[in-house]
Protein backbone atom coordinates (compact mmCIF):
# COMPACT_ATOMS: atom_id res chain seq x y z
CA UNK A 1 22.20 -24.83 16.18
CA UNK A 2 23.94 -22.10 14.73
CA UNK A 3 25.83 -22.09 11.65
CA UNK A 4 27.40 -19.03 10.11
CA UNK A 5 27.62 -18.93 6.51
CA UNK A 6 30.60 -18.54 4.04
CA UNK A 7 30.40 -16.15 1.38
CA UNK A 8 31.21 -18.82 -1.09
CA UNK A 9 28.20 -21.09 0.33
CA UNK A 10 25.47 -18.11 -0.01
CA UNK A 11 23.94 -18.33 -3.50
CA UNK A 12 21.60 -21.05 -3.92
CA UNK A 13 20.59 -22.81 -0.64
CA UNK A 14 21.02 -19.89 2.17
CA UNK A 15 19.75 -17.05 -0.13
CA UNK A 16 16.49 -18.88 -0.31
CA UNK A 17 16.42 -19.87 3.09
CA UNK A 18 17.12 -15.99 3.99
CA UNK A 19 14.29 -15.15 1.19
CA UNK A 20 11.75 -17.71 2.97
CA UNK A 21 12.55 -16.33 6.05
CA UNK A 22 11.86 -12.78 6.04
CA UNK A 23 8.68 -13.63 3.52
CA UNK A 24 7.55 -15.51 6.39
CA UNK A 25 8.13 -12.74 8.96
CA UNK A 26 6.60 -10.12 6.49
CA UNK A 27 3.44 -11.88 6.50
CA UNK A 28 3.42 -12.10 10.28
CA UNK A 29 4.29 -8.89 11.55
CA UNK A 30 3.17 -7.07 8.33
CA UNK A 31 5.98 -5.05 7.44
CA UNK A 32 9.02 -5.17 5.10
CA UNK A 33 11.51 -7.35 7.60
CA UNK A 34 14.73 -6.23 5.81
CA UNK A 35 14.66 -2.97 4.05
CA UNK A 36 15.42 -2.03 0.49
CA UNK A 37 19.33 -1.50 1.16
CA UNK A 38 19.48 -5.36 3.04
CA UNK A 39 17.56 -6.96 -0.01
CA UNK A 40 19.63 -5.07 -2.65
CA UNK A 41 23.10 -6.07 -1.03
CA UNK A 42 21.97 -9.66 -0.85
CA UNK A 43 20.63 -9.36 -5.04
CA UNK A 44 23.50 -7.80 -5.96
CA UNK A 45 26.15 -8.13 -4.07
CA UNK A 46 25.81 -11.45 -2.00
CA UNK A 47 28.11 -11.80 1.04
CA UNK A 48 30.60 -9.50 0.23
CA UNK A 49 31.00 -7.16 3.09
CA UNK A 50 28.64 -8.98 5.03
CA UNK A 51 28.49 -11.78 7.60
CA UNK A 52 25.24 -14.27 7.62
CA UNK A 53 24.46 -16.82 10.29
CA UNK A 54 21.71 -19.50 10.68
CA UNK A 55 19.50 -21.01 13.33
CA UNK A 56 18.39 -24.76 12.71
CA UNK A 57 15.78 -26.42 15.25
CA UNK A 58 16.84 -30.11 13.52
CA UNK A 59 15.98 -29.71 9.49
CA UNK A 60 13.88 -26.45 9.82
CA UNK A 61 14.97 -23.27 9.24
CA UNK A 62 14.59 -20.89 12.07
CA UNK A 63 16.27 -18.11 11.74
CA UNK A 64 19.02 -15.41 10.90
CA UNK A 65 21.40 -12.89 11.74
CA UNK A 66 22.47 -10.78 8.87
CA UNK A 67 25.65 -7.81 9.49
CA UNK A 68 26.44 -5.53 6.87
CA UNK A 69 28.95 -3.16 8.82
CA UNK A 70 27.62 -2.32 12.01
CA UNK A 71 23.75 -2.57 10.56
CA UNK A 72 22.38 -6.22 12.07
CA UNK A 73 18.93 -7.56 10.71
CA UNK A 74 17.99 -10.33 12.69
CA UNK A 75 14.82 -12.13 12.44
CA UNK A 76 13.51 -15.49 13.53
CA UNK A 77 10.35 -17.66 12.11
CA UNK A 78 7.08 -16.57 13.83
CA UNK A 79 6.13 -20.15 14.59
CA UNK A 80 10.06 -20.75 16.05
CA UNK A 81 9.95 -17.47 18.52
CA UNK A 82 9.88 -17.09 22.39
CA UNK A 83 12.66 -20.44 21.94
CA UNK A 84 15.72 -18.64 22.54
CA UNK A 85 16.63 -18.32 19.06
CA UNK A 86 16.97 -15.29 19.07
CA UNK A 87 18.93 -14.17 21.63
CA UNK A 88 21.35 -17.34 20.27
CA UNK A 89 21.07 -15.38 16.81
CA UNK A 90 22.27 -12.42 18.58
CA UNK A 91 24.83 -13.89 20.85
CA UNK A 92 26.59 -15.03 17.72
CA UNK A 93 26.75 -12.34 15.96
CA UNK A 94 27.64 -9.84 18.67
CA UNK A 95 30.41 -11.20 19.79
CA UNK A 96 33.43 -8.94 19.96
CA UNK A 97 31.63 -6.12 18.11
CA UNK A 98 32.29 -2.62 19.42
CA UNK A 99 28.77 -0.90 17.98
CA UNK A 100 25.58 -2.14 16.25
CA UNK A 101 22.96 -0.36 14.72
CA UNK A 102 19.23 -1.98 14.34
CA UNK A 103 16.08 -1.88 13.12
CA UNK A 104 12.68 -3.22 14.27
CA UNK A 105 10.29 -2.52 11.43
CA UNK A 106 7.00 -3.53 13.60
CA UNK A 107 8.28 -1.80 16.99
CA UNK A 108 8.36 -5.19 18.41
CA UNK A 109 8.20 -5.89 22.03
CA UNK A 110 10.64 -9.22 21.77
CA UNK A 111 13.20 -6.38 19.75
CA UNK A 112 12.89 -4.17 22.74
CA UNK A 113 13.73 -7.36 24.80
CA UNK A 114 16.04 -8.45 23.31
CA UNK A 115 17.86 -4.74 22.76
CA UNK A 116 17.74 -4.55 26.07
CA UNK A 117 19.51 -7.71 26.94
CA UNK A 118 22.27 -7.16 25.10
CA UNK A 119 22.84 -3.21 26.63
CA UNK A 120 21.98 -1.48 23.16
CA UNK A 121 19.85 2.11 23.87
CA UNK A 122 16.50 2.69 21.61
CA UNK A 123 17.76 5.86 19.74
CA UNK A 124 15.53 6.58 16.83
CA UNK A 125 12.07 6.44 15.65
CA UNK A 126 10.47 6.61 11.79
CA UNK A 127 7.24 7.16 12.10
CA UNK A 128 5.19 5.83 8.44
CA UNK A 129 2.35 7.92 7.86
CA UNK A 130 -0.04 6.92 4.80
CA UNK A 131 -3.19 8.87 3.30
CA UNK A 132 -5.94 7.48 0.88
CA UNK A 133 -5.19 8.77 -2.39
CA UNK A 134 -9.54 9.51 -2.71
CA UNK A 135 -8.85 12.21 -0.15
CA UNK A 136 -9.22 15.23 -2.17
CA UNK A 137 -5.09 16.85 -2.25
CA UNK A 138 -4.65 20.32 -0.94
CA UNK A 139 -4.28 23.28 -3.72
CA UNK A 140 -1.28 24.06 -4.68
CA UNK A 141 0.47 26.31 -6.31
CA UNK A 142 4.16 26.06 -8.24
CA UNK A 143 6.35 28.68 -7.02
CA UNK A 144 7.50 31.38 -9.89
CA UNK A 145 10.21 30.42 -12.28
CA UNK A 146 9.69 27.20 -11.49
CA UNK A 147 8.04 24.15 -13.39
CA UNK A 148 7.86 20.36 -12.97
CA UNK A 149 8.98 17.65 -15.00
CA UNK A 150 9.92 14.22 -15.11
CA UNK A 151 13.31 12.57 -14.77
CA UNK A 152 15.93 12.36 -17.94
CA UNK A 153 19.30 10.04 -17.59
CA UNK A 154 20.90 13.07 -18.12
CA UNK A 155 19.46 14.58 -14.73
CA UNK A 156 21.54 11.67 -12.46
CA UNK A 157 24.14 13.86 -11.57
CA UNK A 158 21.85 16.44 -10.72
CA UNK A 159 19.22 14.65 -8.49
CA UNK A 160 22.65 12.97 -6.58
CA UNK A 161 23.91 16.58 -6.24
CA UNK A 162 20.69 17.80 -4.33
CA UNK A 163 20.05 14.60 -2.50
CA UNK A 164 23.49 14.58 -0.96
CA UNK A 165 23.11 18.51 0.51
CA UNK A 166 19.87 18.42 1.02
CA UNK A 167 20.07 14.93 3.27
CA UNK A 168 23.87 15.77 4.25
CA UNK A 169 22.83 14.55 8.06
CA UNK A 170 20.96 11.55 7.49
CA UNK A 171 22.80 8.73 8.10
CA UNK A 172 21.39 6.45 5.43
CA UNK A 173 19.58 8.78 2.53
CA UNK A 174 22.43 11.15 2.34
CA UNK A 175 24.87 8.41 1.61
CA UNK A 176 23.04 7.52 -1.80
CA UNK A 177 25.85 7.07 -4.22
CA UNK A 178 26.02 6.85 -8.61
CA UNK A 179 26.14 3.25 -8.08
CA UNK A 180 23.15 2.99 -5.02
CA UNK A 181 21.00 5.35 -7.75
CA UNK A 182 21.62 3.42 -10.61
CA UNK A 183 20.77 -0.01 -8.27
CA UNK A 184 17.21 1.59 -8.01
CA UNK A 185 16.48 2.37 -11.37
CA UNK A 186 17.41 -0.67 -12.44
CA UNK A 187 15.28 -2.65 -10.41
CA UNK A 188 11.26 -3.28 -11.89
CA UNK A 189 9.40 -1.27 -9.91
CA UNK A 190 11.14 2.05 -10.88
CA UNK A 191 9.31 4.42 -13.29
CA UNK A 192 11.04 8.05 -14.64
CA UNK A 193 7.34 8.75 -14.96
CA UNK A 194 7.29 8.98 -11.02
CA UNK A 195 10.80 11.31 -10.29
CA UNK A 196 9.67 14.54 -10.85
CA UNK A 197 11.84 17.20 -10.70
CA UNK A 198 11.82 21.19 -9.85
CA UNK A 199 13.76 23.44 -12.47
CA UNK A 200 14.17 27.05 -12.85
CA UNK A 201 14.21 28.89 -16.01
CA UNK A 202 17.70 27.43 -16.83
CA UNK A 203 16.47 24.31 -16.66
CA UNK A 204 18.58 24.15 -13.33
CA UNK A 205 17.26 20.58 -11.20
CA UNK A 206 16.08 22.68 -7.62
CA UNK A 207 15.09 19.68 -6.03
CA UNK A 208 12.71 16.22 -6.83
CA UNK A 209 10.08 13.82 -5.49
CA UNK A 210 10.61 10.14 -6.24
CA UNK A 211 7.64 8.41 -6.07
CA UNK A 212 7.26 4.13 -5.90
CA UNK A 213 4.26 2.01 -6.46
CA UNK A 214 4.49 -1.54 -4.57
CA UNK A 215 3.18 -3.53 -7.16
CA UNK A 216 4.07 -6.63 -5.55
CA UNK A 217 2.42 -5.80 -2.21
CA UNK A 218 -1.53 -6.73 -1.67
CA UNK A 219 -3.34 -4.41 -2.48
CA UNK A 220 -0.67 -2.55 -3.95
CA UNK A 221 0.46 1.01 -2.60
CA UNK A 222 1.91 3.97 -3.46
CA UNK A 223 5.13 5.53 -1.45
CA UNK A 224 6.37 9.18 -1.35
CA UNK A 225 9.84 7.48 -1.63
CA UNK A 226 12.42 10.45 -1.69
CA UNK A 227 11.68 14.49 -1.43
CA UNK A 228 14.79 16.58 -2.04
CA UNK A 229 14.88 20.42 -2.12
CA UNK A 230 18.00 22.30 -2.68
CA UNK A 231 18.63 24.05 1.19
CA UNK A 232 19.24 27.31 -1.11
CA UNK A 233 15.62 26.93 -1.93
CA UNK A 234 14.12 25.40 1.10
CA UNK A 235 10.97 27.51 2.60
CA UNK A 236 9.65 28.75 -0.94
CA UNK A 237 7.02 26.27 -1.76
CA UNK A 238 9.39 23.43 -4.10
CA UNK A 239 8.56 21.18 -1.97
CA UNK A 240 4.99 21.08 -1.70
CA UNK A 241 5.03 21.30 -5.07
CA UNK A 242 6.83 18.33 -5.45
CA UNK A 243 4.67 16.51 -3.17
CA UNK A 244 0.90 17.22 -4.63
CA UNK A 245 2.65 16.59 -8.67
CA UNK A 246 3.84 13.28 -7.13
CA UNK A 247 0.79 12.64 -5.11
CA UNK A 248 -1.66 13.09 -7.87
CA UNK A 249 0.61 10.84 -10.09
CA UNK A 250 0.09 7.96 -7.72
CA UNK A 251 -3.93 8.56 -7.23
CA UNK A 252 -4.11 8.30 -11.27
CA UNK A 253 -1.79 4.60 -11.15
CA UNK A 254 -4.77 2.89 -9.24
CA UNK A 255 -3.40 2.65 -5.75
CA UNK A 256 -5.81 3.40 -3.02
CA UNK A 257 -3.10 4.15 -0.12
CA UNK A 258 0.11 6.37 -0.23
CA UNK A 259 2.87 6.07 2.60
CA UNK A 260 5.78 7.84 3.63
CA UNK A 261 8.62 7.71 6.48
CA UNK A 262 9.20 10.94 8.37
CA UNK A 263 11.80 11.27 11.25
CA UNK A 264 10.16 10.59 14.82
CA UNK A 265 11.55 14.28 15.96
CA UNK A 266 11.19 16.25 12.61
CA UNK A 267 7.70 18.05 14.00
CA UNK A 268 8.01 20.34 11.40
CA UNK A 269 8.12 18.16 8.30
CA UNK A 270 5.32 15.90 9.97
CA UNK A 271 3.13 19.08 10.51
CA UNK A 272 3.86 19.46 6.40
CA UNK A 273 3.01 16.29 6.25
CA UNK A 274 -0.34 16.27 8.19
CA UNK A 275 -1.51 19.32 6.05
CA UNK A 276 -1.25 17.16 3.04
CA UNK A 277 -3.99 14.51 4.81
CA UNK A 278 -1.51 12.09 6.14
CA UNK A 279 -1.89 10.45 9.72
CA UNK A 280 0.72 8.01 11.65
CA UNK A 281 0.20 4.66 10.56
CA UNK A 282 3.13 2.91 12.46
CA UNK A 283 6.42 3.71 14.10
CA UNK A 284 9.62 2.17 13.61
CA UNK A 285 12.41 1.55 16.14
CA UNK A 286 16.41 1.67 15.82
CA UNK A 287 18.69 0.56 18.68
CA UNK A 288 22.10 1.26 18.36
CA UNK A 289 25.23 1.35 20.94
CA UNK A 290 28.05 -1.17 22.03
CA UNK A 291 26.40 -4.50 22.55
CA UNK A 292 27.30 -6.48 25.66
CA UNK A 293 27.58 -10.31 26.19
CA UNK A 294 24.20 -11.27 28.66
CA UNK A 295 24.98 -12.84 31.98
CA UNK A 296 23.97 -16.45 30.74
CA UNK A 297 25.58 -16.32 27.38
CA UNK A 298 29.23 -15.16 29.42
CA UNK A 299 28.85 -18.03 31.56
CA UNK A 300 28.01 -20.40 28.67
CA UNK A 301 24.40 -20.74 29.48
CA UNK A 302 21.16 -19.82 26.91
C-alpha cells in the first residue's frame, strides 16, 4: 500500500520511519542512502517544498519515495526488495512529472532497472576516491604571496563569493547559498579548524578546502568535502596547497581513511587527484530525463 504523506503529518511518526529506513539501507548497501542536502531539508525544513510517500507490506514499513523539486530519493527496505515496491514507489511519485533527477549512491543494478523502466537516461557519474591518511602526502609547496589559514565568521561572504564562480556549472555545489552555508556550520560535525583558506598579502580569501571528519561513521573517516580556487587563480598551485594543509589536518584527527567525490569526466582533476595517492573507491550513478508511465502501471497492472 501506498500512502503519501501530508506535510502536517511528517514530524514524529514518518520522520522516523524515513530515518529507520535509509539507516537500514545504509547498512546494507554501505553508503549514505540520502545525501547531506535530503537529510538537512528533512531536519530543518520538514515537508515544505517536498512531497513524501510510503510503502506498507501490512504494519511494516517498506519503503519511500521522497521529491524535493525534480530530485527523487527513493529507497526500499533490503529485506522488502525484488517485491515490486519499488517500482509502486516510483509509479506514485512519477506520475504527471515532466523531469526527474536521481541518485543511486551504490550504482545499484535494481536503480538501473528500475531507471530504465520508467524511460529515464543514466547521465552522470561521481566517482569517490579515498586514500589512507599513513600514506606519506606529496611535498608541497605554497605558492608566493600566499599563506594558509583557518576560517573566521567574518570570511562567509568571502568563501560564498569563490564557491559560487569557481563551481558556477555545477548543478548542486554552485548553488550553495548564506543560508545552505550557515546550515553546515551549524550542524556538529563542522570544525573552522578544518576550512582553510588561501589569502594573498591583503588578506584577500583566493580560494579554500573544507575538510569533514565522519565521526558518526565506523571507523570514522575523513572527507575532502569542498576545494574552491578563485578561476583568476586557477593553475598556480592554491589548490594543491589547499589540499596537502587539509590532508595533513585530517591524518593528525585520528582517521585512518580520507574520501572525496570527483566528477566521472573531470580526467584532469582525477589525475590531480591520483598524484595526491588517491584511487577509485566507488562510483555513483544519476539518472535524469522525463519519466514515463511502464506498460503495466498504464494499464493498471504492477
Amino acid at each position: 500500500m501506498i500512502v503519501r504523506v501530508g506535510a502536517d503529518e511528517f514530524d514524529g511518526g514518518p520522520h522516523e520511519v524515513v530515518r529507520a529506513l535509509a539507516a537500514a539501507a545504509d547498512r546494507a548497501d554501505h553508503v549514505d542512502t540520502l545525501n547531506e542536502q535530503a537529510r538537512l531539508h528533512l531536519k530543518n525544513q520538514g515537508l515544505e517544498g517536498a512531497s513524501l510517500w510510503l510503502a506498507r507490506e501490512g504494519s511494516e514499513a517498506a519503503g519511500f519515495a521522497l521529491l524535493r523539486g525534480d530530485e527523487l530519493d527513493l529507497v526500499v527496505h533490503p529485506d522488502l526488495r525484488r517485491r515490486g515496491i519499488g517500482t509502486a514507489l516510483a509509479t506514485a511519485s512519477l506520475d504527471g512529472r515532466a523531469g526527474v533527477e536521481a541518485w543511486s549512491h551504490a550504482d545499484h543494478p535494481a536503480a538501473a532497472a528500475l531507471a530504465e523502466r520508467f524511460g529515464v537516461p543514466r547521465t552522470r557519474e561521481l566517482l569517490v576516491m579515498s586514500r589512507p591518511t599513513e600514506q606519506p602526502l606529496p611535498a608541497t609547496t605554497i605558492p608566493p604571496g600566499v599563506r594558509v589559514r583557518t576560517f573566521r565568521p567574518d570570511d562567509e561572504a568571502a568563501l560564498l563569493r569563490i564557491n559560487a564562480t569557481a563551481f558556477a556549472h555545477h548543478p548542486e555545489q554552485g548553488n550553495m547559498s548564506a543560508a545552505d552555508f550557515q546550515a553546515r556550520t551549524a550542524e556538529s560535525w563542522f570544525d573552522p579548524e578544518g576550512l582553510f583558506l588561501a589569502v594573498d598579502a591583503d588578506d584577500k580569501v583566493l580560494g579554500f578546502h573544507w575538510t569533514k571528519v565522519h565521526r558518526d561513521e565506523e571507523p570514522s573517516y575523513g572527507e575532502v568535502y569542498v576545494v574552491a580556487v578563485d578561476p583568476s587563480r586557477a593553475g598556480g598551485g592554491i589548490g594543491k596547497a589547499l589540499t596537502s594543509a587539509g590532508l595533513a589536518h585530517l591524518a593528525d584527527t585520528g582517521v585512518g581513511e580520507v574520501i572525496l567525490y570527483v566528477e566521472g569526466d573531470n580526467p584532469a582533476a582525477i589525475a590531480v587527484y591520483r598524484g595526491q595517492g588517491f584511487t577509485v573507491a566507488r562510483t555513483e550513478a544519476q539518472y535524469q530525463g522525463t519519466p514515463r508511465q511502464p506498460a503495466e502501471s498504464r494499464s493498471g497492472h504492477r
